[in-house]
PDB file of N, CA and C in Angstrom:
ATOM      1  N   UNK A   1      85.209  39.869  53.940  1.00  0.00           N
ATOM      2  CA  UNK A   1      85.929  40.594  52.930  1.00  0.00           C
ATOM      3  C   UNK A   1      87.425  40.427  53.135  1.00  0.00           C
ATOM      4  N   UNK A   2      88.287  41.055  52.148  1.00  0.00           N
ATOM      5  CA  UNK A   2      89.690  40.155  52.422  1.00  0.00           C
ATOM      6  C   UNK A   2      89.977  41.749  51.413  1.00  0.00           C
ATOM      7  N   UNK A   3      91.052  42.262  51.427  1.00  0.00           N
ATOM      8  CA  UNK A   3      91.886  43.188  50.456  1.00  0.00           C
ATOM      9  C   UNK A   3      92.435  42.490  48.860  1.00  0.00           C
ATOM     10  N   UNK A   4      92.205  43.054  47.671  1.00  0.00           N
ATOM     11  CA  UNK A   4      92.566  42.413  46.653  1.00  0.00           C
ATOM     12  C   UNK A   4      93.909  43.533  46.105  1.00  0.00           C
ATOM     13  N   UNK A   5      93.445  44.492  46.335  1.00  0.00           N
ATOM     14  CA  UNK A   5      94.690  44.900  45.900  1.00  0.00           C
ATOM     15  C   UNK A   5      95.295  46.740  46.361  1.00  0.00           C
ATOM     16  N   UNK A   6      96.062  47.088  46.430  1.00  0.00           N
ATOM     17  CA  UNK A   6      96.019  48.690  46.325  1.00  0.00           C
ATOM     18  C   UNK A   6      96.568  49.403  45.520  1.00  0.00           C
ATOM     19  N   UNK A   7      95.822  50.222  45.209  1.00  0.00           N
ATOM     20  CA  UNK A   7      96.771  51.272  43.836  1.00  0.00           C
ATOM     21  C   UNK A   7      97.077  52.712  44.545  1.00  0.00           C
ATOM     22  N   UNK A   8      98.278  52.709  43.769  1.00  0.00           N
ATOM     23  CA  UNK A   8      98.970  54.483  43.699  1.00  0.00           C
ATOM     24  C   UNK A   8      98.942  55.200  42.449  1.00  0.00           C
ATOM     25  N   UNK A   9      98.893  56.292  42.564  1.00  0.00           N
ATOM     26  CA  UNK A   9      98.759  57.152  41.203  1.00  0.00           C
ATOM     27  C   UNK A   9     100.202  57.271  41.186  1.00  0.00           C
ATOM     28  N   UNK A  10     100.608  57.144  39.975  1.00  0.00           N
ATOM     29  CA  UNK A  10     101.923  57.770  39.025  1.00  0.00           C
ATOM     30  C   UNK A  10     101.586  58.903  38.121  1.00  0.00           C
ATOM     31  N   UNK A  11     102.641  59.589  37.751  1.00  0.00           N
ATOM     32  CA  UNK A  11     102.701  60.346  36.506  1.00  0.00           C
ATOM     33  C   UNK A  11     102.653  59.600  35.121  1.00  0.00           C
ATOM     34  N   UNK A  12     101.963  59.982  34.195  1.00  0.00           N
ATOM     35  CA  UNK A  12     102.425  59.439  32.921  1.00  0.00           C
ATOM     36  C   UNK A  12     103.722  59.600  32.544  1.00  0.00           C
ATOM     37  N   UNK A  13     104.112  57.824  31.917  1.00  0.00           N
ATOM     38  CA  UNK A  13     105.450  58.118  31.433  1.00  0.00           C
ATOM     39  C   UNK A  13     106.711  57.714  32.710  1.00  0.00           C
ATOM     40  N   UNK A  14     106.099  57.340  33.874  1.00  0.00           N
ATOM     41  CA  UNK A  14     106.632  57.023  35.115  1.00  0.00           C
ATOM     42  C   UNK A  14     107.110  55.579  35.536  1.00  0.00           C
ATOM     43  N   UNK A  15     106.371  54.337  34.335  1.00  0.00           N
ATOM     44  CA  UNK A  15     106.311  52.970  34.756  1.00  0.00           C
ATOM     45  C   UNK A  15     107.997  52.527  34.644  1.00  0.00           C
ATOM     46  N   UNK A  16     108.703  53.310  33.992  1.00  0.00           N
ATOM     47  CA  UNK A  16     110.209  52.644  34.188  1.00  0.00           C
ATOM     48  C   UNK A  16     110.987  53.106  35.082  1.00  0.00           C
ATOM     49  N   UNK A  17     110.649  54.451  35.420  1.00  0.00           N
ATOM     50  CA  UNK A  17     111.337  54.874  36.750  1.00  0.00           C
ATOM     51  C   UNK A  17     110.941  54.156  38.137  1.00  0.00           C
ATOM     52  N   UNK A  18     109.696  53.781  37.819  1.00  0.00           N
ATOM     53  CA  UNK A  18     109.077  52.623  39.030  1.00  0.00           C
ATOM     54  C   UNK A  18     109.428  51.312  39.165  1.00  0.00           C
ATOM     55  N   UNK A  19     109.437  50.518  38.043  1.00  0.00           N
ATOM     56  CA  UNK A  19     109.806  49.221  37.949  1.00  0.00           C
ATOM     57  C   UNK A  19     110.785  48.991  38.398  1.00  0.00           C
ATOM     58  N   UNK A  20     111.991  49.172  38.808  1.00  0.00           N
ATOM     59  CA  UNK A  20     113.205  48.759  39.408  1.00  0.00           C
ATOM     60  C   UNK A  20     112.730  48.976  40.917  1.00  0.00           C
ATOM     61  N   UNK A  21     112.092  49.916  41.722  1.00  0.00           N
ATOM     62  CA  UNK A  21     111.789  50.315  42.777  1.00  0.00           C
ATOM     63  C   UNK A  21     111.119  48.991  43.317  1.00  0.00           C
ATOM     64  N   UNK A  22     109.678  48.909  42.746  1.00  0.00           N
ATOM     65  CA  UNK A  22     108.863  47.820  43.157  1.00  0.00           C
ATOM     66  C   UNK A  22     109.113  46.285  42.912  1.00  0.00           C
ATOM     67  N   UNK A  23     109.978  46.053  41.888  1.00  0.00           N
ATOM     68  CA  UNK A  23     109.959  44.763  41.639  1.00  0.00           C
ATOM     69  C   UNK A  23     111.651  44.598  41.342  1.00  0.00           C
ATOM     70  N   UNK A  24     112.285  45.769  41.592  1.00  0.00           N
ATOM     71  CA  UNK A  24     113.985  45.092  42.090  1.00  0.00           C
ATOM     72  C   UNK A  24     114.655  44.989  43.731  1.00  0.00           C
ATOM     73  N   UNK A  25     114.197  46.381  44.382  1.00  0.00           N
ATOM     74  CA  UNK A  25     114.518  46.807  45.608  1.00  0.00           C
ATOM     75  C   UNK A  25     113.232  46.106  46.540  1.00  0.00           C
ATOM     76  N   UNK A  26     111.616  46.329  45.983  1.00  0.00           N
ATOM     77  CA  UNK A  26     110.973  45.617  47.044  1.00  0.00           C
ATOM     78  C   UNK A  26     110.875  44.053  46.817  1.00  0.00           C
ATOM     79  N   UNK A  27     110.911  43.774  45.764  1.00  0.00           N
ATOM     80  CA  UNK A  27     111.048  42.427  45.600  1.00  0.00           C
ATOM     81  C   UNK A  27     109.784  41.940  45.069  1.00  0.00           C
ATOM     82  N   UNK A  28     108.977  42.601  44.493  1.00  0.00           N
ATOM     83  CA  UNK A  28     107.875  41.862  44.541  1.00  0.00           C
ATOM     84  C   UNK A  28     107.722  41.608  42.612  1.00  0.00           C
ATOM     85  N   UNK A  29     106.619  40.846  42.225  1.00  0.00           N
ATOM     86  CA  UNK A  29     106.576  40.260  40.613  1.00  0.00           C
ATOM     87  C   UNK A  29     105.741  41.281  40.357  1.00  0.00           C
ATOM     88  N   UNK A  30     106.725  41.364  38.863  1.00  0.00           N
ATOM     89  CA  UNK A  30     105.341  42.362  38.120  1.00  0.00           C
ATOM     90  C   UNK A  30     104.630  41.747  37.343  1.00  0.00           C
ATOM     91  N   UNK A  31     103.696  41.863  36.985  1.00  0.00           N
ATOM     92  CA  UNK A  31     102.263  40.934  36.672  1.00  0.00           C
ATOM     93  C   UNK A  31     102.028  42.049  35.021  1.00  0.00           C
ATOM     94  N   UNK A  32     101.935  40.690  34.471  1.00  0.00           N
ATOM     95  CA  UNK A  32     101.296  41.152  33.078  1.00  0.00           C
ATOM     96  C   UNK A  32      99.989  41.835  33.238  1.00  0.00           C
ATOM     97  N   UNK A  33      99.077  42.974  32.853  1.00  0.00           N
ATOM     98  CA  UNK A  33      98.217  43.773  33.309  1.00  0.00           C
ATOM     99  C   UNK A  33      96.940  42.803  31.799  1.00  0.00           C
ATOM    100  N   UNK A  34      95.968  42.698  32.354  1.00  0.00           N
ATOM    101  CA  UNK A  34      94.470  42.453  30.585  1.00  0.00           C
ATOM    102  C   UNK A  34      94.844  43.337  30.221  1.00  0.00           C
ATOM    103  N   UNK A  35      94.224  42.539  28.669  1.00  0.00           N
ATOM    104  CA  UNK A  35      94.861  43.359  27.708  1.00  0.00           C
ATOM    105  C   UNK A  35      93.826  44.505  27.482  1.00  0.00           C
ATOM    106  N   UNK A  36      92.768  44.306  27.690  1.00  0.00           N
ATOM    107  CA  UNK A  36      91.788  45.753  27.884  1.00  0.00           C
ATOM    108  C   UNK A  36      92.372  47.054  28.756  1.00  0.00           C
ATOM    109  N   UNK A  37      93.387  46.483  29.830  1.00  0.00           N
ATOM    110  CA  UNK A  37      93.649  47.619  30.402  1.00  0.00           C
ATOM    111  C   UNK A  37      95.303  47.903  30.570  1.00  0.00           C
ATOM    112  N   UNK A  38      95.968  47.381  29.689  1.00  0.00           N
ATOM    113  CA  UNK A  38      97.164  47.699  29.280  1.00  0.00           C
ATOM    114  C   UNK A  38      97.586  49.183  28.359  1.00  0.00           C
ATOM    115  N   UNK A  39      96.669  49.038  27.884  1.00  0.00           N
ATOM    116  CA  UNK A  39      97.210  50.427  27.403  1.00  0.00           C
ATOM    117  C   UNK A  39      96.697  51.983  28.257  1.00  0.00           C
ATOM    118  N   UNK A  40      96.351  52.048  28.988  1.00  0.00           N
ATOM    119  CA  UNK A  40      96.383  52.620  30.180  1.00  0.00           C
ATOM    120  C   UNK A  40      97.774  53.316  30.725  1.00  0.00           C
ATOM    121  N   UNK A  41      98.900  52.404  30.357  1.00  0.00           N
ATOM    122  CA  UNK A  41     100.229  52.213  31.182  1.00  0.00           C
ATOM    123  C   UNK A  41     100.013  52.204  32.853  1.00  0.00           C
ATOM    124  N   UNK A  42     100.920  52.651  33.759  1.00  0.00           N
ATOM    125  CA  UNK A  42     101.258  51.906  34.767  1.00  0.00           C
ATOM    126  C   UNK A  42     101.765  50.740  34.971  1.00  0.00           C
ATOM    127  N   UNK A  43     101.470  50.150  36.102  1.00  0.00           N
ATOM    128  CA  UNK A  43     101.840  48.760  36.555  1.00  0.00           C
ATOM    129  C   UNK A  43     100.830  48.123  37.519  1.00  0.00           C
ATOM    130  N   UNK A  44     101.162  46.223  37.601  1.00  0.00           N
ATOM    131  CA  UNK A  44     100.763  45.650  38.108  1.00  0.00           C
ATOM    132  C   UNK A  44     101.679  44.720  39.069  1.00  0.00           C
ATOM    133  N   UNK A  45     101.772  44.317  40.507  1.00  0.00           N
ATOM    134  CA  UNK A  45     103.320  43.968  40.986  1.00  0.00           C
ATOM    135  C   UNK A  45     101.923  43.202  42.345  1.00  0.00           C
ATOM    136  N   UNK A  46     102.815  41.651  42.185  1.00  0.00           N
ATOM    137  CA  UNK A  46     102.167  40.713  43.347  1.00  0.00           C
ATOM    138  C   UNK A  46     103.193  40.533  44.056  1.00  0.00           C
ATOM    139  N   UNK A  47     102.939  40.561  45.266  1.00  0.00           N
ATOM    140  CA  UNK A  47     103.882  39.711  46.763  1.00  0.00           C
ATOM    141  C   UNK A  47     102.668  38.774  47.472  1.00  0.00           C
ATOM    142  N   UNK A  48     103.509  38.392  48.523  1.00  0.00           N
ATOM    143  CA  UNK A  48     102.783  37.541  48.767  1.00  0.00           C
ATOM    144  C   UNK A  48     101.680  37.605  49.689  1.00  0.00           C
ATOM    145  N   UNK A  49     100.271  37.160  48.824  1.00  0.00           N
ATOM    146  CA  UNK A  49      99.146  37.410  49.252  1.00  0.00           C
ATOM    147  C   UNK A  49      98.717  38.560  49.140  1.00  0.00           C
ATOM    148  N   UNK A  50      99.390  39.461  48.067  1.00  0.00           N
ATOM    149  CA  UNK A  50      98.869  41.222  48.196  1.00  0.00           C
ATOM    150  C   UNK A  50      99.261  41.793  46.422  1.00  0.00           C
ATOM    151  N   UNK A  51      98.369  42.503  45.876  1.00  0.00           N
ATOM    152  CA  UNK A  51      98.837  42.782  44.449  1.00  0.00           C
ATOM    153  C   UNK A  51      99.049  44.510  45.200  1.00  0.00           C
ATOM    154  N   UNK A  52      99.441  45.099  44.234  1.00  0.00           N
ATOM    155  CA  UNK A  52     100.244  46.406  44.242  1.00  0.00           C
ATOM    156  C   UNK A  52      99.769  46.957  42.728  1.00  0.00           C
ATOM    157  N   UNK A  53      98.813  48.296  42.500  1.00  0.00           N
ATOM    158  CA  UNK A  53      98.777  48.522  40.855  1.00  0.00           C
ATOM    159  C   UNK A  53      99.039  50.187  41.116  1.00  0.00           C
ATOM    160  N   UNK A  54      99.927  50.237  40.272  1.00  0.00           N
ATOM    161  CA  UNK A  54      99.966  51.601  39.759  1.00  0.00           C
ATOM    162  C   UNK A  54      99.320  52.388  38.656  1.00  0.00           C
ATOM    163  N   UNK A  55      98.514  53.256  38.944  1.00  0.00           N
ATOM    164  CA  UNK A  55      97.905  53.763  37.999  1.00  0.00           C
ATOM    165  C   UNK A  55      98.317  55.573  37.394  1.00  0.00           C
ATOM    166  N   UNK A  56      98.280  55.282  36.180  1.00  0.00           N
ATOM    167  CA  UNK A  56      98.200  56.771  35.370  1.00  0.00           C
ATOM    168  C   UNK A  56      97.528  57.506  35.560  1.00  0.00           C
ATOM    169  N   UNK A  57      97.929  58.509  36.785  1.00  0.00           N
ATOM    170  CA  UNK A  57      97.139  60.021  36.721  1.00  0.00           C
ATOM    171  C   UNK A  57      97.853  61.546  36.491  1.00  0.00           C
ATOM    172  N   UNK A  58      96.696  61.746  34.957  1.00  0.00           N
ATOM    173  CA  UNK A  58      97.220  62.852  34.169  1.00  0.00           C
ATOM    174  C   UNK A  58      97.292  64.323  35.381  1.00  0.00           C
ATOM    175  N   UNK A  59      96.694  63.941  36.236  1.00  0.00           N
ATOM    176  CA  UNK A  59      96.572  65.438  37.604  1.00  0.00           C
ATOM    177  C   UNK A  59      97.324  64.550  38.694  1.00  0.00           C
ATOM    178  N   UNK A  60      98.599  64.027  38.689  1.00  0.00           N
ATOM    179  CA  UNK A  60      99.281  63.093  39.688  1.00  0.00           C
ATOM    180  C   UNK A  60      99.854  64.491  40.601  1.00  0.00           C
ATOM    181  N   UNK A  61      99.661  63.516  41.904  1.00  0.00           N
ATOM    182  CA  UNK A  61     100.112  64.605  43.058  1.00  0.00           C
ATOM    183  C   UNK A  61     100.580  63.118  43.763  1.00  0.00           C
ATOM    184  N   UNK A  62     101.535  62.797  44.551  1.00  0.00           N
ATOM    185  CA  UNK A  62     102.287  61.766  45.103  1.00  0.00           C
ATOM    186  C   UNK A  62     101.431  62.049  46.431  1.00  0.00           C
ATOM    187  N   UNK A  63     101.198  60.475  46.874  1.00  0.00           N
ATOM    188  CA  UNK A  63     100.452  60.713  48.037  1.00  0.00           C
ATOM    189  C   UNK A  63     101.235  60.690  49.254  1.00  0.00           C
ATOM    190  N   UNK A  64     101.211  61.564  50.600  1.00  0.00           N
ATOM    191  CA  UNK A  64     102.203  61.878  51.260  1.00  0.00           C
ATOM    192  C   UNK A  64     101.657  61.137  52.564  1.00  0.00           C
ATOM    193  N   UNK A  65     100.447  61.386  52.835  1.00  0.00           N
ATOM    194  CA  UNK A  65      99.864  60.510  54.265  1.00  0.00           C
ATOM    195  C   UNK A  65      98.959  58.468  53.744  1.00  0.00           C
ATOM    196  N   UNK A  66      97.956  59.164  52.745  1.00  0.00           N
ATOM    197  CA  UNK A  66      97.938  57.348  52.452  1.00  0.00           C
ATOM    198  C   UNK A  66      99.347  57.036  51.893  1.00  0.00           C
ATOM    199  N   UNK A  67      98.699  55.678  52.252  1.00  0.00           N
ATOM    200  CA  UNK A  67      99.838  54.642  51.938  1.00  0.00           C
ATOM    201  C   UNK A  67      99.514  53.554  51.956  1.00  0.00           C
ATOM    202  N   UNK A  68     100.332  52.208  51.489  1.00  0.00           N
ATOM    203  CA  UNK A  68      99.840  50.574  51.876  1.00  0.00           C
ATOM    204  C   UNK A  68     101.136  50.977  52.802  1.00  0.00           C
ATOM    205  N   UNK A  69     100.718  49.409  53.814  1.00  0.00           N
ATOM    206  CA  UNK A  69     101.825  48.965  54.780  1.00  0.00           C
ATOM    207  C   UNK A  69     102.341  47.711  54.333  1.00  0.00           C
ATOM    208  N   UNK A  70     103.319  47.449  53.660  1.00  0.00           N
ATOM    209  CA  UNK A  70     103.706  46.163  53.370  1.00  0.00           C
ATOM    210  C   UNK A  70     104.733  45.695  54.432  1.00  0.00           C
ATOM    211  N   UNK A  71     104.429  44.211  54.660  1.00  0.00           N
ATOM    212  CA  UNK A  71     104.992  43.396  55.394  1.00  0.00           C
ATOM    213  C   UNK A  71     106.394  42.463  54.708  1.00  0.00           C
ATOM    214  N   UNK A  72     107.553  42.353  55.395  1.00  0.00           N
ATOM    215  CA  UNK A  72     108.348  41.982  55.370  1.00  0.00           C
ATOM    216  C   UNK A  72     109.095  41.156  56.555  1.00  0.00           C
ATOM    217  N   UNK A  73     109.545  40.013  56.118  1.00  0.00           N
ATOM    218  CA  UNK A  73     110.923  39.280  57.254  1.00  0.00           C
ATOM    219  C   UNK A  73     111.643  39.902  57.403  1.00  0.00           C
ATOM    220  N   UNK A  74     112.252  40.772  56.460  1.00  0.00           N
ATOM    221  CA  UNK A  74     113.803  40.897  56.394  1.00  0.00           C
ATOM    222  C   UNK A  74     113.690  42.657  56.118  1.00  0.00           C
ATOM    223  N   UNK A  75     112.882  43.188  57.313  1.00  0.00           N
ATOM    224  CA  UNK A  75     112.879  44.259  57.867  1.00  0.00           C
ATOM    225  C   UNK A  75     114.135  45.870  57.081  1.00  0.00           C
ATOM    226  N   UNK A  76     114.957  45.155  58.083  1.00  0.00           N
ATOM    227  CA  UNK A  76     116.948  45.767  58.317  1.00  0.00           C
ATOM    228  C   UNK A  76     117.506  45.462  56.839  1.00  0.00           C
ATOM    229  N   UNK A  77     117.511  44.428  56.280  1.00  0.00           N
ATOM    230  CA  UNK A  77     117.838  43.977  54.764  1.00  0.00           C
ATOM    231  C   UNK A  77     117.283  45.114  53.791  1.00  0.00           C
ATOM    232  N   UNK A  78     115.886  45.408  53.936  1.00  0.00           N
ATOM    233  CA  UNK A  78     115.045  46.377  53.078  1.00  0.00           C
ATOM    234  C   UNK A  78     115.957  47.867  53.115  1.00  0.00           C
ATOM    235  N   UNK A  79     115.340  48.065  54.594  1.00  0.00           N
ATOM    236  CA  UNK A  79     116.256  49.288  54.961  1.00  0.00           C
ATOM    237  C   UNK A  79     117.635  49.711  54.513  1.00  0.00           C
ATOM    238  N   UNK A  80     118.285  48.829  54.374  1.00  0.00           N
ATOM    239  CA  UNK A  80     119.813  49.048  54.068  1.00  0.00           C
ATOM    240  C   UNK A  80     119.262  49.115  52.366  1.00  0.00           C
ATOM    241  N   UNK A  81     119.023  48.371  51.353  1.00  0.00           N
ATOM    242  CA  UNK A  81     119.182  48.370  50.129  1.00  0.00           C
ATOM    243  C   UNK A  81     118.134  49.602  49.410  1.00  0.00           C
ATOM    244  N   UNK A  82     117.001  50.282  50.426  1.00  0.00           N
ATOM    245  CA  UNK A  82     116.387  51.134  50.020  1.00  0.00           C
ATOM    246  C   UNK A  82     117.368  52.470  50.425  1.00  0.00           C
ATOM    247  N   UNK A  83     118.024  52.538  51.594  1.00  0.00           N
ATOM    248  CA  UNK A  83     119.222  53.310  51.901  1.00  0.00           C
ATOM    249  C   UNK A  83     120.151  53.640  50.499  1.00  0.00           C
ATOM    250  N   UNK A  84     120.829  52.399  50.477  1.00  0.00           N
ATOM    251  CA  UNK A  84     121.781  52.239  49.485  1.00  0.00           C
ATOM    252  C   UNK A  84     121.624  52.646  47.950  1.00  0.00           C
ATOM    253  N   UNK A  85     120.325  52.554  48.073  1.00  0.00           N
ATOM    254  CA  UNK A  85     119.858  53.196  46.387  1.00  0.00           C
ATOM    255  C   UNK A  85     119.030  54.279  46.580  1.00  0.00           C
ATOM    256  N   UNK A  86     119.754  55.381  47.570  1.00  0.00           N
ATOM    257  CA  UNK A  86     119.417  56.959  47.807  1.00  0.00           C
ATOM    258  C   UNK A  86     117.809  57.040  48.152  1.00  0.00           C
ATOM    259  N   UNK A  87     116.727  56.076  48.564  1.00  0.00           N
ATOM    260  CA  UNK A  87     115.586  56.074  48.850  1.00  0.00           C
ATOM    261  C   UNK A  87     115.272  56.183  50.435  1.00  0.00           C
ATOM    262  N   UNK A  88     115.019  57.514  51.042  1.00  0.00           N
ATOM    263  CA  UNK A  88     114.806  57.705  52.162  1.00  0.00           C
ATOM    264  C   UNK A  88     114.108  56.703  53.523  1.00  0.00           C
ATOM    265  N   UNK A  89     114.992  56.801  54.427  1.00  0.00           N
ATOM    266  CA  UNK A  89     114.406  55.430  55.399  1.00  0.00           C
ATOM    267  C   UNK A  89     114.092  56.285  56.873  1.00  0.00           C
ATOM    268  N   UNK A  90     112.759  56.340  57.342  1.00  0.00           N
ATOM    269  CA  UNK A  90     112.591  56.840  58.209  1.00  0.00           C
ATOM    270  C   UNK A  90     111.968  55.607  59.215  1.00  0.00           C
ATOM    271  N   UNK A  91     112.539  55.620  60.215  1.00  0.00           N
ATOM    272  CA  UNK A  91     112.283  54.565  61.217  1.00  0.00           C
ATOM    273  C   UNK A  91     111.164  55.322  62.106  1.00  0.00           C
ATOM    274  N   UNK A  92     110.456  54.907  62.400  1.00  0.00           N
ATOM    275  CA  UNK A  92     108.727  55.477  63.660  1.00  0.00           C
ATOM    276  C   UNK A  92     108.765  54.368  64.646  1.00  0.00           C
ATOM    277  N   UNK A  93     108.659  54.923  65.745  1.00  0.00           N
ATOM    278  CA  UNK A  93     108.378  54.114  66.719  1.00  0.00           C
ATOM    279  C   UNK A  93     106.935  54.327  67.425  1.00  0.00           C
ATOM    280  N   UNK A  94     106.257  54.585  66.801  1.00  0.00           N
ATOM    281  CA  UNK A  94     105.038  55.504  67.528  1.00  0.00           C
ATOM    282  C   UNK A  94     104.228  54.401  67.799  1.00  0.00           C
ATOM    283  N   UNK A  95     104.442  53.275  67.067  1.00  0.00           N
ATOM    284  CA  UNK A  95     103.277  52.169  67.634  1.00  0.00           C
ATOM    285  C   UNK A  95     104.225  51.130  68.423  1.00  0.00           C
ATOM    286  N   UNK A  96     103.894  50.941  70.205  1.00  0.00           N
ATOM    287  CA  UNK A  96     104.629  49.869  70.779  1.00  0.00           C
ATOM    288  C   UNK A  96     104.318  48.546  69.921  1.00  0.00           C
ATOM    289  N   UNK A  97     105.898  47.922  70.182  1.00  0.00           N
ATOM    290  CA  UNK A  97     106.231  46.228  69.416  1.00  0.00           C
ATOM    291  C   UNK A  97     105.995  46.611  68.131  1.00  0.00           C
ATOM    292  N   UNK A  98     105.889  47.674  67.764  1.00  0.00           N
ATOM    293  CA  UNK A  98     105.577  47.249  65.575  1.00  0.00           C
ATOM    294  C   UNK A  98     106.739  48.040  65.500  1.00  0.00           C
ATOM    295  N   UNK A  99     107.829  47.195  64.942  1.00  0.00           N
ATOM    296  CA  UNK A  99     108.947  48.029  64.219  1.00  0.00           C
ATOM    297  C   UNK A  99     108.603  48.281  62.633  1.00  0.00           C
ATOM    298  N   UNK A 100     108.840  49.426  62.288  1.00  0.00           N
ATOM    299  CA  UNK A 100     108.757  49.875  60.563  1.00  0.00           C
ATOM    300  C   UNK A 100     109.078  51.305  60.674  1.00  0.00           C
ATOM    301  N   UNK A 101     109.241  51.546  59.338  1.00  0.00           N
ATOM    302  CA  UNK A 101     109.824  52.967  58.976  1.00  0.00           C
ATOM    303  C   UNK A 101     109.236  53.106  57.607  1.00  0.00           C
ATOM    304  N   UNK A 102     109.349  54.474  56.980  1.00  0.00           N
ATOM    305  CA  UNK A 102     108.913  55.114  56.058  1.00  0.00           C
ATOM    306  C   UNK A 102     109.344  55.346  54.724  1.00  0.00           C
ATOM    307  N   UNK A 103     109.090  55.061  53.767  1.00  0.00           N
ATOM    308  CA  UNK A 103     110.003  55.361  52.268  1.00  0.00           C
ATOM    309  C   UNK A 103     108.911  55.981  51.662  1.00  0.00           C
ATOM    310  N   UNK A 104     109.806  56.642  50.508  1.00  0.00           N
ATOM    311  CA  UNK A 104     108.918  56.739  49.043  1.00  0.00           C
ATOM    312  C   UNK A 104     109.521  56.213  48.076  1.00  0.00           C
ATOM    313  N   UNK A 105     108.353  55.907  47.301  1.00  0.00           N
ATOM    314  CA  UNK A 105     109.156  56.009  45.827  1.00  0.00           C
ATOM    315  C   UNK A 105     109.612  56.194  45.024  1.00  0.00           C
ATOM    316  N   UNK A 106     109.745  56.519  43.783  1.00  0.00           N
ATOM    317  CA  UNK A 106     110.355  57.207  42.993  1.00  0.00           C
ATOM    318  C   UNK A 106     109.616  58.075  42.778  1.00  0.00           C
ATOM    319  N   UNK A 107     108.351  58.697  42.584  1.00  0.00           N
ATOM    320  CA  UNK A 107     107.238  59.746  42.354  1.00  0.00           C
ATOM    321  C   UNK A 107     106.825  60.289  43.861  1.00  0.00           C
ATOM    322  N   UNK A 108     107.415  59.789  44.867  1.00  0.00           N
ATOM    323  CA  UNK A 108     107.041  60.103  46.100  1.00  0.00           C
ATOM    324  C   UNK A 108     105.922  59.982  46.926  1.00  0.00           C
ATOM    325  N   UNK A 109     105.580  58.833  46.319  1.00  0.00           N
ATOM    326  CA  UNK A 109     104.460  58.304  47.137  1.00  0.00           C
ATOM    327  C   UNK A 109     104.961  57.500  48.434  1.00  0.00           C
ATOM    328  N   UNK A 110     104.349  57.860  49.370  1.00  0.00           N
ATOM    329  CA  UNK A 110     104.814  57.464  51.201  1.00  0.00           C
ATOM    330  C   UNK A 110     104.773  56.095  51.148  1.00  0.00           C
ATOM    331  N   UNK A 111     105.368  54.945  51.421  1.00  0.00           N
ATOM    332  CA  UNK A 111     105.428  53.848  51.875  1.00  0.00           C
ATOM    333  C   UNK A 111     105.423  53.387  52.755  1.00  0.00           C
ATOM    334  N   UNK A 112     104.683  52.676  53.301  1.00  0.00           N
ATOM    335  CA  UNK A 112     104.950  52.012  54.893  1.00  0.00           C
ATOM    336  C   UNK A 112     105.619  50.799  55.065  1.00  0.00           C
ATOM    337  N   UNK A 113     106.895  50.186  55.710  1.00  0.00           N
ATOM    338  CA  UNK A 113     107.442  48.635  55.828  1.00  0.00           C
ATOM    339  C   UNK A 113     107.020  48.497  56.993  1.00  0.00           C
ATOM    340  N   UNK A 114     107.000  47.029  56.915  1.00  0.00           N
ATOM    341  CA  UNK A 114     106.775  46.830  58.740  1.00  0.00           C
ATOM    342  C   UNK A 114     107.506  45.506  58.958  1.00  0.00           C
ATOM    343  N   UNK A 115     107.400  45.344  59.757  1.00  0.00           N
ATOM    344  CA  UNK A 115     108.795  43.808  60.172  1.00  0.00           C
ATOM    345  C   UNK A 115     107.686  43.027  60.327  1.00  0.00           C
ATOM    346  N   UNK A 116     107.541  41.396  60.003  1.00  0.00           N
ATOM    347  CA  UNK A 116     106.869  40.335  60.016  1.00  0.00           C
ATOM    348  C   UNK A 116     106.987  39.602  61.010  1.00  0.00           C
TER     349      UNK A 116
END
């Protein structure tokens, strides 16, 4: 088995406050969604080797302990530009040799980075 993708719940009405987050600051493509499930709203966002979908939930509560862990080179780069655009950066050291720290998003769903 291999991971195809992970989703977060959003609020309705949330996909533009998100889109700059996921696919300006994390860097990753947003992906045209089928057209069967486009009107749904949310989002769809690929990096590499990993899709990312956001989904519309009318009972949205931001998830505070799950999370994905996305992988990155450029660790310190992230950090500073998620800094810089008022998005909280919490550094953990709790696992020896794995450097990463903590964000949310714009709806406050927990993020995990980790250095590559």
């Amino acid at each position: 088995m291999r991971l195809d993708h992970v989703q977060l719940a959003i609020p309705a009405g949330a996909e533009d406050l998100c889109r700059p987050f996921y696919a300006g600051i994390l860097g990753l493509e947003e992906m045209a969604k089928p057209d069967a499930l486009a009107g749904r709203g949310g989002g769809w966002f690929r990096g590499a080797g990993m899709e990312l979908h956001l989904g519309v939930d009318t009972d949205f509560r931001p998830a505070k302990k799950a999370h994905p862990g996305l992988v990155t080179d450029e660790l310190e780069a992230l950090a500073e530009r998620l800094g810089a655009a008022g998005y909280p950066v919490r550094w953990d050291a709790a696992i020896e040799g794995r450097r990463r720290f903590f964000t949310e998003d714009p709806v406050g769903n927990r993020i995990e980075i980790i250095g590559g």
